[in-house]
C-alpha atoms as a PDB file:
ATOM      1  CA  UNK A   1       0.000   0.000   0.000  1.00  0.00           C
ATOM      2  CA  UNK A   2       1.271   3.480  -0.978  1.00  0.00           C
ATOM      3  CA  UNK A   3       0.911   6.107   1.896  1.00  0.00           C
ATOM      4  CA  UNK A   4      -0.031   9.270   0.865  1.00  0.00           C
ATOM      5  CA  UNK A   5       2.612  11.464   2.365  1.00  0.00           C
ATOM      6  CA  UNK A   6       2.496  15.281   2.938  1.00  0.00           C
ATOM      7  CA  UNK A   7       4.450  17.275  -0.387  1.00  0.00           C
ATOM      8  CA  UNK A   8       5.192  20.153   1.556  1.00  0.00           C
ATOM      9  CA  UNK A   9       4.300  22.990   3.709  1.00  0.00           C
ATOM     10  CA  UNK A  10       1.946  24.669   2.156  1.00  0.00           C
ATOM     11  CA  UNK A  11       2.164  27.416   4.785  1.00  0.00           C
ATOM     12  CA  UNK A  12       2.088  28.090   8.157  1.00  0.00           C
ATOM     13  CA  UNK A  13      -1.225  30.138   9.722  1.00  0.00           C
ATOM     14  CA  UNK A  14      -0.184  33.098  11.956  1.00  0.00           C
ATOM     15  CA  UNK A  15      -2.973  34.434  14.190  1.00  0.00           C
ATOM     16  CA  UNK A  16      -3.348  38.074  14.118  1.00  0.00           C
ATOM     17  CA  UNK A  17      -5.632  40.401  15.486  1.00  0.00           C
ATOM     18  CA  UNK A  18      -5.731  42.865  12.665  1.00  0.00           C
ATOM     19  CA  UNK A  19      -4.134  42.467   9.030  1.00  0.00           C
ATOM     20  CA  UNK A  20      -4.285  45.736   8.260  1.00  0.00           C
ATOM     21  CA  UNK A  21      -1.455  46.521  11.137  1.00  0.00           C
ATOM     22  CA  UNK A  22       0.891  43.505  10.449  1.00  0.00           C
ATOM     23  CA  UNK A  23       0.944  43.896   6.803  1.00  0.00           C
ATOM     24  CA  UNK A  24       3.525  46.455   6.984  1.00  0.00           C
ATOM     25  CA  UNK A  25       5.940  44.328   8.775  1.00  0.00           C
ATOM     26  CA  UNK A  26       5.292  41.715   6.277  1.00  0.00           C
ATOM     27  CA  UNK A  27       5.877  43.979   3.031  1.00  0.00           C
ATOM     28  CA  UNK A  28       8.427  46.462   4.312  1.00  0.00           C
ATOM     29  CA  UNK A  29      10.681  45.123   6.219  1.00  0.00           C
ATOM     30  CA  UNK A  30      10.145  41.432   4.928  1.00  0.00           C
ATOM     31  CA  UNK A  31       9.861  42.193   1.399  1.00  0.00           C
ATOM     32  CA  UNK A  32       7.740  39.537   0.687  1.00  0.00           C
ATOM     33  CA  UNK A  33       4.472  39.807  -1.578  1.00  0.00           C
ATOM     34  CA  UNK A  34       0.804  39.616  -0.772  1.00  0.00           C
ATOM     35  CA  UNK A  35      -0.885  37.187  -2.831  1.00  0.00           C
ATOM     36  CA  UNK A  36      -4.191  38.214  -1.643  1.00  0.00           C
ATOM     37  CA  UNK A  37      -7.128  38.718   1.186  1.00  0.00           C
ATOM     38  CA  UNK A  38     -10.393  37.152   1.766  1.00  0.00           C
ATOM     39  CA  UNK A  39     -12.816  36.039   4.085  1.00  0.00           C
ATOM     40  CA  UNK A  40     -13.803  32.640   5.097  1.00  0.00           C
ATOM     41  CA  UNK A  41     -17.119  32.931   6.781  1.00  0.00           C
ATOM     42  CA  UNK A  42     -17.432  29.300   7.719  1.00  0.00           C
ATOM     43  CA  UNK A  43     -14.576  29.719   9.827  1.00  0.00           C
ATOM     44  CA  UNK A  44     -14.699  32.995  11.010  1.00  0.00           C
ATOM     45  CA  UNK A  45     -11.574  34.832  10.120  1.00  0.00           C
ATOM     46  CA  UNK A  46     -10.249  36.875   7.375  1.00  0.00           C
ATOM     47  CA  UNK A  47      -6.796  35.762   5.907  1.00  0.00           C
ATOM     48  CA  UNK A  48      -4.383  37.026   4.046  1.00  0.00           C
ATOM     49  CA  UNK A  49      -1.465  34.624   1.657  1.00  0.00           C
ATOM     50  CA  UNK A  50       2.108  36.379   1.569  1.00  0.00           C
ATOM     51  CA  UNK A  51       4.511  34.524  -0.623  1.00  0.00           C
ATOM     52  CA  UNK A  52       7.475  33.042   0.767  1.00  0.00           C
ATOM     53  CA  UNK A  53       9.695  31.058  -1.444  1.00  0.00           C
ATOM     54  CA  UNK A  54       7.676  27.290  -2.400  1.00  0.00           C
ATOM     55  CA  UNK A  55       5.297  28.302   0.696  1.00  0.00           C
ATOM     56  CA  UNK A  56       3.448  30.876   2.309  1.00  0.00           C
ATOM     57  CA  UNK A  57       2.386  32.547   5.311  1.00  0.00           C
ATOM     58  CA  UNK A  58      -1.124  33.001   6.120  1.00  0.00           C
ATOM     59  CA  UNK A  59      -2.577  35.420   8.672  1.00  0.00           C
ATOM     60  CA  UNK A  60      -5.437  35.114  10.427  1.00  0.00           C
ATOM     61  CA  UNK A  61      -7.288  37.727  11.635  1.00  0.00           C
ATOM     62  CA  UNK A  62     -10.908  36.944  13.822  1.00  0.00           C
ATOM     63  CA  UNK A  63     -14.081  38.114  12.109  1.00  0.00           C
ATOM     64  CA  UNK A  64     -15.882  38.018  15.671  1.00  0.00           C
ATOM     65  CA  UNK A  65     -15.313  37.696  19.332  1.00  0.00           C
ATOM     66  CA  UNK A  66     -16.274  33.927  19.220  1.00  0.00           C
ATOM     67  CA  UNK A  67     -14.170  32.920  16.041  1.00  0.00           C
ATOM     68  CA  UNK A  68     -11.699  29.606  17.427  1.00  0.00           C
ATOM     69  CA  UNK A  69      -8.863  32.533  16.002  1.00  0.00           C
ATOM     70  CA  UNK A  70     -10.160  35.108  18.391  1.00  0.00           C
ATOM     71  CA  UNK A  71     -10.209  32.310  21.584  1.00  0.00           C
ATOM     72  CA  UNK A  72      -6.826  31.572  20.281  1.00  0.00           C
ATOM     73  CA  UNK A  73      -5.369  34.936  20.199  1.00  0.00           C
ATOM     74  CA  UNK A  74      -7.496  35.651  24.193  1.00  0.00           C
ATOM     75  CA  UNK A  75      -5.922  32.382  25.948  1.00  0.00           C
ATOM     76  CA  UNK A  76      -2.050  32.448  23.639  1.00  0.00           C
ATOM     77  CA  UNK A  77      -1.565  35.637  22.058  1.00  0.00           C
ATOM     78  CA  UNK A  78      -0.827  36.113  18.382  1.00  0.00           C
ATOM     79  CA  UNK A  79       1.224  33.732  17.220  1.00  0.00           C
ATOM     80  CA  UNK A  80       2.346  31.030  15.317  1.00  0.00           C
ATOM     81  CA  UNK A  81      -1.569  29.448  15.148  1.00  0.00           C
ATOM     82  CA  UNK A  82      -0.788  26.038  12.620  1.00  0.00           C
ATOM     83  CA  UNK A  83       1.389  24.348  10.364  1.00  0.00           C
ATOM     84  CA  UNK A  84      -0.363  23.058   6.471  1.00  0.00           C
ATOM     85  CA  UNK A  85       0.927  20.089   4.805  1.00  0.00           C
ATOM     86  CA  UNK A  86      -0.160  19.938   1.333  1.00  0.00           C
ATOM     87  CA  UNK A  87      -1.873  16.784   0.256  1.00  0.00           C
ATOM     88  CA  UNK A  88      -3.288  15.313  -3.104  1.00  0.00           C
ATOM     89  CA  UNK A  89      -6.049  13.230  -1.467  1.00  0.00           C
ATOM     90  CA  UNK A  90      -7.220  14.551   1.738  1.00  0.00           C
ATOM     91  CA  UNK A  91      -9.833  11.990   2.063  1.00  0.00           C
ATOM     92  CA  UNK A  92      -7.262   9.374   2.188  1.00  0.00           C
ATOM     93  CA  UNK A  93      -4.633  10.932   4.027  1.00  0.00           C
ATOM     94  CA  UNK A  94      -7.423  11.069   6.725  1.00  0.00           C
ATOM     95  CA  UNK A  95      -8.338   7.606   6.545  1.00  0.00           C
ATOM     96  CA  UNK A  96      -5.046   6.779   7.773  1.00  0.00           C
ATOM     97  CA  UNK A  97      -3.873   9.061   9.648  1.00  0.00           C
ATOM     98  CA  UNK A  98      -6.885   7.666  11.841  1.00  0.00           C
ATOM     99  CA  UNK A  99      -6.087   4.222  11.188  1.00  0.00           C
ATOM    100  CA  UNK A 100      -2.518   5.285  13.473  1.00  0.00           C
ATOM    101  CA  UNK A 101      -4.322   6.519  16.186  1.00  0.00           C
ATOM    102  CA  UNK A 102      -4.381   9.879  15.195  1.00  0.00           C
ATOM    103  CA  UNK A 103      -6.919  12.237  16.286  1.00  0.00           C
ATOM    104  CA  UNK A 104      -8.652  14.630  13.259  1.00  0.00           C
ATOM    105  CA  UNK A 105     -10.734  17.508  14.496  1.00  0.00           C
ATOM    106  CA  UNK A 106     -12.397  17.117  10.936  1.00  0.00           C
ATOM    107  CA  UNK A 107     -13.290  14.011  10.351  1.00  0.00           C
ATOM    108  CA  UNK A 108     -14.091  14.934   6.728  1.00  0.00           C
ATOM    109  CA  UNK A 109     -12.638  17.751   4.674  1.00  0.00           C
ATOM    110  CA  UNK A 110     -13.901  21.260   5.325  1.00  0.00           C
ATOM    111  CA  UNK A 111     -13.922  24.441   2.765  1.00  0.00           C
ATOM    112  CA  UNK A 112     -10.592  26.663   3.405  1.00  0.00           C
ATOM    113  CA  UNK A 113      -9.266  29.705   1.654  1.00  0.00           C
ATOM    114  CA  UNK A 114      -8.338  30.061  -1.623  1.00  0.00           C
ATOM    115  CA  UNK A 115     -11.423  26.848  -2.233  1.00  0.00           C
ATOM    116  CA  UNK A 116      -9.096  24.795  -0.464  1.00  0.00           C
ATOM    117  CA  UNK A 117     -10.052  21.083   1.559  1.00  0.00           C
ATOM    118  CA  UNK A 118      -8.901  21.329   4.740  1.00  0.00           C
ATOM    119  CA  UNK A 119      -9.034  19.368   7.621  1.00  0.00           C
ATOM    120  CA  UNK A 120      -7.196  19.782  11.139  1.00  0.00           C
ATOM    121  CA  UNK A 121      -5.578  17.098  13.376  1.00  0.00           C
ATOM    122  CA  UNK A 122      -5.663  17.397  17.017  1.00  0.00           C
ATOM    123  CA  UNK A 123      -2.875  18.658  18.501  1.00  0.00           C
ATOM    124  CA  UNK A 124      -2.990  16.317  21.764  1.00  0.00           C
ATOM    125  CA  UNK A 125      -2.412  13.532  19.159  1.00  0.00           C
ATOM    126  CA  UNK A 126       0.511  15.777  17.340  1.00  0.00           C
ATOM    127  CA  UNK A 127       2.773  16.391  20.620  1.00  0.00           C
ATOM    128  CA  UNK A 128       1.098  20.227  20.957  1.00  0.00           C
ATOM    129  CA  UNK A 129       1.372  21.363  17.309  1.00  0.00           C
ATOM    130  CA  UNK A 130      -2.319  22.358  15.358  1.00  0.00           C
ATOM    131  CA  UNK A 131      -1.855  20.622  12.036  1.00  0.00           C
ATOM    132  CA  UNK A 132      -3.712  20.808   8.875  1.00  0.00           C
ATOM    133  CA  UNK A 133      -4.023  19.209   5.897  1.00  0.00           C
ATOM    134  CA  UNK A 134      -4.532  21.248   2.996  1.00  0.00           C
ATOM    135  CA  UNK A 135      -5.774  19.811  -1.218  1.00  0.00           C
ATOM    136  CA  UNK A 136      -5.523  22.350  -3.111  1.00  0.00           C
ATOM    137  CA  UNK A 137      -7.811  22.396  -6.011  1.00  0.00           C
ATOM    138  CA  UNK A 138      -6.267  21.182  -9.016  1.00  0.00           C
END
């Protein structure tokens, strides 16, 4: 059987509690490029892609007091929030991580940013880190 092993990091999720202030850092000091901004509702936060080599960075920024990124950002800060492995078949890659014990917080892939499938692992089962799969559409 073939495991279906992460490709990369797609990017790693920064939580933020405005865009519009970090930005600057990001583009004028960092150099680096915004790729663009949007809003994913069924989540609750507004992010923003900034292109870093084969990767990016995405910030997170809470839409509402009760968004899991505002909670975050009340009990830790901002901060490094997750880590994205890029996937071809998130369905799969689920099926067995699971099979090893892991832990998914999605059990089945959810709608990200950029109409990405996403789906987060637990970070008691990942020694403390928030992962997340990430399939981007092809």
């Amino acid at each position: 059987m073939t495991i279906n092993r992460p490709e990369k990091i797609d990017h790693i999720g920064i939580a933020v509690r405005s865009i519009d202030q970090v930005l600057p850092f990001y583009m004028d000091h960092l150099q680096l490029q915004v790729l663009g901004v949007e809003e994913v509702a069924s989540q609750g936060v507004k992010v923003a892609f900034i292109a870093i080599g084969q990767s990016k960075i995405e910030l997170l920024e809470p839409l509402s007091s009760d968004s899991p990124i505002s909670k975050f950002i009340e009990k830790r800060g901002e901060g490094i929030h997750h880590v994205a492995l890029g996937v071809t078949d998130i369905s799969e890659r689920i099926e067995e991580i699971k099979k090893n014990g892991i832990k998914m917080i999605h059990d089945v892939p959810i709608d990200g940013a950029g109409g990405a499938k996403v789906a987060f692992m637990h970070p008691k089962s990942t020694h403390g880190v928030l992962y997340e799969f990430c399939e981007k559409s092809k």
